[in-house]
C-alpha atoms as a PDB file:
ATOM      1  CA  UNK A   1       0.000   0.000   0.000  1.00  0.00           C
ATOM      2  CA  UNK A   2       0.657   3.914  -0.069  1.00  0.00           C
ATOM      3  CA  UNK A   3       0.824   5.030   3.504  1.00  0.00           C
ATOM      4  CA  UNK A   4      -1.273   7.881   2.266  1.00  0.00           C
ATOM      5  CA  UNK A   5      -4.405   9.863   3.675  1.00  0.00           C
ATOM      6  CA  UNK A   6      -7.197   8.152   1.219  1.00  0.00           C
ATOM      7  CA  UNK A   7      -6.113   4.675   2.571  1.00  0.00           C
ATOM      8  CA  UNK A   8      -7.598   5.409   5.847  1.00  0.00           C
ATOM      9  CA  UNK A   9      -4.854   3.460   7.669  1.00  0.00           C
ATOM     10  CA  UNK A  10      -4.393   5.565  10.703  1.00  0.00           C
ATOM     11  CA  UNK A  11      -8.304   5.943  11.720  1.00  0.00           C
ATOM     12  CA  UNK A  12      -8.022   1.542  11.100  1.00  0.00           C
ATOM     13  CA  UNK A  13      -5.228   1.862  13.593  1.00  0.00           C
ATOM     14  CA  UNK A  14      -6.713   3.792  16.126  1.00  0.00           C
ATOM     15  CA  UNK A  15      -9.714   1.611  16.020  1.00  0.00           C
ATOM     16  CA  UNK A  16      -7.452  -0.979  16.417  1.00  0.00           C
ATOM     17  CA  UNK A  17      -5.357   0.175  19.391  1.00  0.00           C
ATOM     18  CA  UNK A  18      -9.019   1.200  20.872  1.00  0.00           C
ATOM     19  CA  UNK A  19     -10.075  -2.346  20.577  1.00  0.00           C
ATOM     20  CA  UNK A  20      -6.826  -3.843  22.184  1.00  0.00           C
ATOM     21  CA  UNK A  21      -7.487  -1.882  25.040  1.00  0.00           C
ATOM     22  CA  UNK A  22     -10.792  -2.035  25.513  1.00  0.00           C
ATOM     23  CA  UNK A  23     -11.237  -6.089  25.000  1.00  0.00           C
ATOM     24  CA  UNK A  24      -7.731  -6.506  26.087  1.00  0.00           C
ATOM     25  CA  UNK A  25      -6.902  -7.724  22.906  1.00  0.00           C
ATOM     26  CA  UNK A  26      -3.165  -8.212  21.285  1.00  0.00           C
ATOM     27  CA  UNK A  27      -4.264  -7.835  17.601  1.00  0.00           C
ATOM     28  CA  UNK A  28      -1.488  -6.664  14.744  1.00  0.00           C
ATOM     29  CA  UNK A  29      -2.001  -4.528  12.229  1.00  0.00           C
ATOM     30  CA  UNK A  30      -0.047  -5.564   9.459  1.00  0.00           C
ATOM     31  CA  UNK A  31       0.800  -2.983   6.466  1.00  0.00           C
ATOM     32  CA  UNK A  32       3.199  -3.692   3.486  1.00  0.00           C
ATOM     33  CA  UNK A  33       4.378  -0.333   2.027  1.00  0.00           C
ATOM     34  CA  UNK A  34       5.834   2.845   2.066  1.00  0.00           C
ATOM     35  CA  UNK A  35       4.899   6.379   2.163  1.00  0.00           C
ATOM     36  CA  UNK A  36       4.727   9.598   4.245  1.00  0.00           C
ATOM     37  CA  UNK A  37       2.283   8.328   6.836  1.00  0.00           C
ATOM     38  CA  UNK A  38       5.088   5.888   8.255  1.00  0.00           C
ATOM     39  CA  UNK A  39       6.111   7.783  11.049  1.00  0.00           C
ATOM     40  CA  UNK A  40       2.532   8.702  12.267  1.00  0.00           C
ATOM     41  CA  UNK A  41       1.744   5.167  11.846  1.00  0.00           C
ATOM     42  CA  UNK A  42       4.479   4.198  14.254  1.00  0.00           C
ATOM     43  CA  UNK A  43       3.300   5.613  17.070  1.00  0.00           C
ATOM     44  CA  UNK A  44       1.012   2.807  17.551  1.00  0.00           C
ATOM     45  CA  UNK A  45       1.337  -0.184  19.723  1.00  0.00           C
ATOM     46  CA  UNK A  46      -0.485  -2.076  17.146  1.00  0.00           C
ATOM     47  CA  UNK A  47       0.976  -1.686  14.117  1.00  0.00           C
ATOM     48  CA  UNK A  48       3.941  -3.496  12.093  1.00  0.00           C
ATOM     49  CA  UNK A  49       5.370  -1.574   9.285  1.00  0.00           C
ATOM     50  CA  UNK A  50       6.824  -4.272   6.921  1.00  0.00           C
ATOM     51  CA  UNK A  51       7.691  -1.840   3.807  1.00  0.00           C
ATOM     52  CA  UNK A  52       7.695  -2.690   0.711  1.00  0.00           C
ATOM     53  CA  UNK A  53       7.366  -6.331  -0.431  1.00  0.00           C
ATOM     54  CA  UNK A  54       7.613  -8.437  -3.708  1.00  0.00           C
ATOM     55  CA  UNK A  55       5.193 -10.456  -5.118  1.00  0.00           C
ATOM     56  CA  UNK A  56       6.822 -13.413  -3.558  1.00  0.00           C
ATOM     57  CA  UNK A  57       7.526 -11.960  -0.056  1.00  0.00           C
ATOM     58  CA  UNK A  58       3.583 -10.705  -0.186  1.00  0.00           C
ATOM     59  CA  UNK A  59       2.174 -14.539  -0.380  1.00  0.00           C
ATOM     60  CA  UNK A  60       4.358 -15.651   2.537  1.00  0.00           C
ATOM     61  CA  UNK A  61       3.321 -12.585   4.768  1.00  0.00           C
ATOM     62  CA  UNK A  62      -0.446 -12.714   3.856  1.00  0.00           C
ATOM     63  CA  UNK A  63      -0.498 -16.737   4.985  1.00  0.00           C
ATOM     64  CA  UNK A  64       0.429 -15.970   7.857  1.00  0.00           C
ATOM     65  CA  UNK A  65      -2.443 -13.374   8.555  1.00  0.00           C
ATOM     66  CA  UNK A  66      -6.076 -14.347   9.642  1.00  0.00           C
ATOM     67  CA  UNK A  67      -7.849 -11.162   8.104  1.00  0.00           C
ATOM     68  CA  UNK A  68      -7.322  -8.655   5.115  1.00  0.00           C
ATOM     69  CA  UNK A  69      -8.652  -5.028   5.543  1.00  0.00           C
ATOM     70  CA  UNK A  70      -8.679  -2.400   3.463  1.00  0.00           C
ATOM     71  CA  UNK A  71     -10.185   0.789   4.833  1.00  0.00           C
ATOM     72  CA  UNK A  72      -9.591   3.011   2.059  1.00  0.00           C
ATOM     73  CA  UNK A  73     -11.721   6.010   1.598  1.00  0.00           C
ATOM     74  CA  UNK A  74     -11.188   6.154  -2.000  1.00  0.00           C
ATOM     75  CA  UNK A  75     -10.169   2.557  -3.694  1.00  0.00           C
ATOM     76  CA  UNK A  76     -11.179   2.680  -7.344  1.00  0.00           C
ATOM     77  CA  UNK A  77     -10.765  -0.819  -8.219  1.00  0.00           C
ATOM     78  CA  UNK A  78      -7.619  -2.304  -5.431  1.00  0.00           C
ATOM     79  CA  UNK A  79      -6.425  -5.351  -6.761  1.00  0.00           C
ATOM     80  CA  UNK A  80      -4.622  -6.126  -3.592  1.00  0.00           C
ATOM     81  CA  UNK A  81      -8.111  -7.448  -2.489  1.00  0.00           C
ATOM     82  CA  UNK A  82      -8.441  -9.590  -5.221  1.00  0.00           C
ATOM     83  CA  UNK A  83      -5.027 -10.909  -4.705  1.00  0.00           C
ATOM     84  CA  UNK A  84      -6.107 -11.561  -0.716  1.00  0.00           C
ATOM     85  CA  UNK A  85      -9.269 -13.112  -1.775  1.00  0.00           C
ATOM     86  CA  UNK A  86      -7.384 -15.529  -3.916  1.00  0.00           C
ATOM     87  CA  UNK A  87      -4.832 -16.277  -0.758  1.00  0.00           C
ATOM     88  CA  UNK A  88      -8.221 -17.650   0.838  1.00  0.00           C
ATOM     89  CA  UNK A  89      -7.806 -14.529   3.214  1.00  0.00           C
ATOM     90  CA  UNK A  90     -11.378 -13.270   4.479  1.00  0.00           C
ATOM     91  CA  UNK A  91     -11.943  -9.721   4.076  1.00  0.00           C
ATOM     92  CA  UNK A  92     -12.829  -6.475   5.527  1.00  0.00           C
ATOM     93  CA  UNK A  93     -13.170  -3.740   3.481  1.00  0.00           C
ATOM     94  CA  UNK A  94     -14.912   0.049   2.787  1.00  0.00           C
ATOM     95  CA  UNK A  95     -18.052   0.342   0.431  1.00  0.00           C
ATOM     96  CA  UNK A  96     -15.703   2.533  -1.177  1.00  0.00           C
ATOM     97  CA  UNK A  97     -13.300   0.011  -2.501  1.00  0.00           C
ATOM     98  CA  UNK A  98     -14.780  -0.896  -5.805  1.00  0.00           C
ATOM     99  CA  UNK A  99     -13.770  -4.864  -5.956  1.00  0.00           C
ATOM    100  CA  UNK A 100     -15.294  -5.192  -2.634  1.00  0.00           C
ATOM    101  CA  UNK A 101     -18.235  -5.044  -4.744  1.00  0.00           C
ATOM    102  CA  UNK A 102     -17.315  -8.243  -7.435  1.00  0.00           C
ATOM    103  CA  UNK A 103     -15.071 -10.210  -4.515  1.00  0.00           C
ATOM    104  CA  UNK A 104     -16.770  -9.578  -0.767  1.00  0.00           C
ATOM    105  CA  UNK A 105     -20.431 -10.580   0.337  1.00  0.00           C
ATOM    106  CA  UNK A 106     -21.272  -9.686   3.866  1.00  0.00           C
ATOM    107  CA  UNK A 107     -21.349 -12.433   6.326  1.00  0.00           C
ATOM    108  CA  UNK A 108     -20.027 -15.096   3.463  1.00  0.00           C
ATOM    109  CA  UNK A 109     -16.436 -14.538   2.882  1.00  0.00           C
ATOM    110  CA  UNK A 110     -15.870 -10.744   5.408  1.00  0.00           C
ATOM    111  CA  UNK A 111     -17.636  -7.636   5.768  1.00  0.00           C
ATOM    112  CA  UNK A 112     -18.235  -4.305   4.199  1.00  0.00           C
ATOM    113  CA  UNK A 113     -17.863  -1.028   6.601  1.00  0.00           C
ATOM    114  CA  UNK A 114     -18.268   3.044   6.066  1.00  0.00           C
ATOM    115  CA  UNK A 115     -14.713   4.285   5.578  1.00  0.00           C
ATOM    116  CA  UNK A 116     -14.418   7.027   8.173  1.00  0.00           C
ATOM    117  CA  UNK A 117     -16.972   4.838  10.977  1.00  0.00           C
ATOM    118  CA  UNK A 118     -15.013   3.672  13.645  1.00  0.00           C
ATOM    119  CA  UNK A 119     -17.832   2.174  15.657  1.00  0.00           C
ATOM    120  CA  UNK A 120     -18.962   0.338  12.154  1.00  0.00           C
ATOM    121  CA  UNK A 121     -15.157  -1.105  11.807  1.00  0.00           C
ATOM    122  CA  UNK A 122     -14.713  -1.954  15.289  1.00  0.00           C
ATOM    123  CA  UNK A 123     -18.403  -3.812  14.989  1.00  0.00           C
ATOM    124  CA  UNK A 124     -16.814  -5.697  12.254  1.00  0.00           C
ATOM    125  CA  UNK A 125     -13.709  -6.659  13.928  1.00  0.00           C
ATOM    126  CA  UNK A 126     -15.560  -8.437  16.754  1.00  0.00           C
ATOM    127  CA  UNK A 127     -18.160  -9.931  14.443  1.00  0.00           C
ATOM    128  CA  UNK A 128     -14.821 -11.864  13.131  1.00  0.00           C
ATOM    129  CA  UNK A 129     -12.693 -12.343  16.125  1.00  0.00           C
ATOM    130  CA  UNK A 130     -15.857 -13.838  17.323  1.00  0.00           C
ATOM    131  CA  UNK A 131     -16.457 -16.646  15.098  1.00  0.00           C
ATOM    132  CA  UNK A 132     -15.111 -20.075  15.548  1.00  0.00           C
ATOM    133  CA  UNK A 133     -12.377 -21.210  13.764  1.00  0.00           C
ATOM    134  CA  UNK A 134     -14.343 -23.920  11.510  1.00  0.00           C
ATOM    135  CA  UNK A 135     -16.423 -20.317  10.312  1.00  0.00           C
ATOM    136  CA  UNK A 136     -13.471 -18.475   9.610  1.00  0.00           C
ATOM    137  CA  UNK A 137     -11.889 -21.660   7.508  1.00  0.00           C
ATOM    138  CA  UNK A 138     -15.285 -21.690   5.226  1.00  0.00           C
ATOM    139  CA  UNK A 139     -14.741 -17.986   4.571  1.00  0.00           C
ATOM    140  CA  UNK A 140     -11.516 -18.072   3.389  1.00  0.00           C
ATOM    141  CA  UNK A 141     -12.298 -21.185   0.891  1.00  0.00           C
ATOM    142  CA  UNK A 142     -15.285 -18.826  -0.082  1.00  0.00           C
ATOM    143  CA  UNK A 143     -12.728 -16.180  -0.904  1.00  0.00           C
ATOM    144  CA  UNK A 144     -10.964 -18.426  -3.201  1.00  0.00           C
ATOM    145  CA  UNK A 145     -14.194 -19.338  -4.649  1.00  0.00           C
ATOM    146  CA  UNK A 146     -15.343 -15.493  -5.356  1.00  0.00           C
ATOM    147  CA  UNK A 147     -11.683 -14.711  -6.707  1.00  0.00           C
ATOM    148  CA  UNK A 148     -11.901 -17.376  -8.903  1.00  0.00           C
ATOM    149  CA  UNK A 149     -15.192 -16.059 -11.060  1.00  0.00           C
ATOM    150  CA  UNK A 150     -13.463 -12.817 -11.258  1.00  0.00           C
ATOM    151  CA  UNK A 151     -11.155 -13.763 -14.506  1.00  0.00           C
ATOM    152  CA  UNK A 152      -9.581 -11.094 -16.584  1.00  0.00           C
ATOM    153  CA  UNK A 153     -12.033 -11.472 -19.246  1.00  0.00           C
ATOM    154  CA  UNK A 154     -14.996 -11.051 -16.786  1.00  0.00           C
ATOM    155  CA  UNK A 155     -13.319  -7.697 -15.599  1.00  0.00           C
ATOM    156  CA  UNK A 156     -12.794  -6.758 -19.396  1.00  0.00           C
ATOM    157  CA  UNK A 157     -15.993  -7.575 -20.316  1.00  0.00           C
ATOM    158  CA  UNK A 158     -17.321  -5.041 -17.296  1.00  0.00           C
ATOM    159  CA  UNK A 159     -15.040  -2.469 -18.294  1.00  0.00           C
ATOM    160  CA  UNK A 160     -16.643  -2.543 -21.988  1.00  0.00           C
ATOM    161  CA  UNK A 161     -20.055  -2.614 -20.549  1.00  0.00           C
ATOM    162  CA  UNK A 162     -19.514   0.134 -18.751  1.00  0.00           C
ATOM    163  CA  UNK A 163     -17.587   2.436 -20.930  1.00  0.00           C
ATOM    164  CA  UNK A 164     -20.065   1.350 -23.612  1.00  0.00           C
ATOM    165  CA  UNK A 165     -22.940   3.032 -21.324  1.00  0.00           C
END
């Protein structure tokens, strides 16, 4: 990722230091990438910087992750959630992240939040840490599943619908 305003990463991480301390919780915030919110993102307990990362290093990091999220408050398209999805990672995302549209259903394989709702995201957090591990393990295989019917002639063919319009 950019470590930039639109991708809403340090509202996620305050909601995420707020949950840790209010559930007593340990949870990590992961981010791979660069950019000038790195040393404001530092400042919190929760968070791992990792930099950038190769295609490669990417797979091995995201395996060992149980969740993908991406807050963003502007995400046109963000392939990086179709690249989760096809991990098997489940998913929570903004309504503003266009491919949460094509590769996340509510409840199924994550959940969708409002980008700059706190309460929403932290909601949505504890509606996953909650499940049982057997629920989280059908997710992810649904995640695969989704990611799979979204092939790059299905996306071309919705880009020529659209521009067509």
């Amino acid at each position: 990722a950019r470590l930039v305003k639109e991708k809403n990463l340090i509202q996620t991480a305050e909601t995420i230091d707020s949950l840790n301390k209010e559930q007593n919780f340990e949870i990590q915030f992961n981010i791979i990438g660069e950019g000038p919110q790195e040393e404001e993102l530092r400042k919190f307990n929760c968070v791992n910087l990792l930099g950038f990362k190769n295609q490669s290093e990417f797979k091995n990091i995201a395996i060992k992750n149980d969740l993908f999220c991406l807050p963003s408050a502007h995400e046109p398209w963000g392939v990086v959630l179709q690249e989760f999805a096809n991990l098997g990672m489940p998913i929570i995302a903004s309504y503003n992240c266009g491919s949460a549209f094509n590769l996340l259903i509510e409840g199924y394989n994550g959940y969708k939040f409002i980008h700059d709702d706190k309460l929403e995201l932290k909601k949505k957090l504890l509606k996953f840490i909650e499940l049982d591990d057997k629920r989280k393990r059908e997710m992810s295989k649904r995640s695969i599943k989704i990611s799979n019917n979204t092939t790059k002639e299905i996306w071309a063919s919705t880009l020529k619908e659209i521009y067509n319009r």
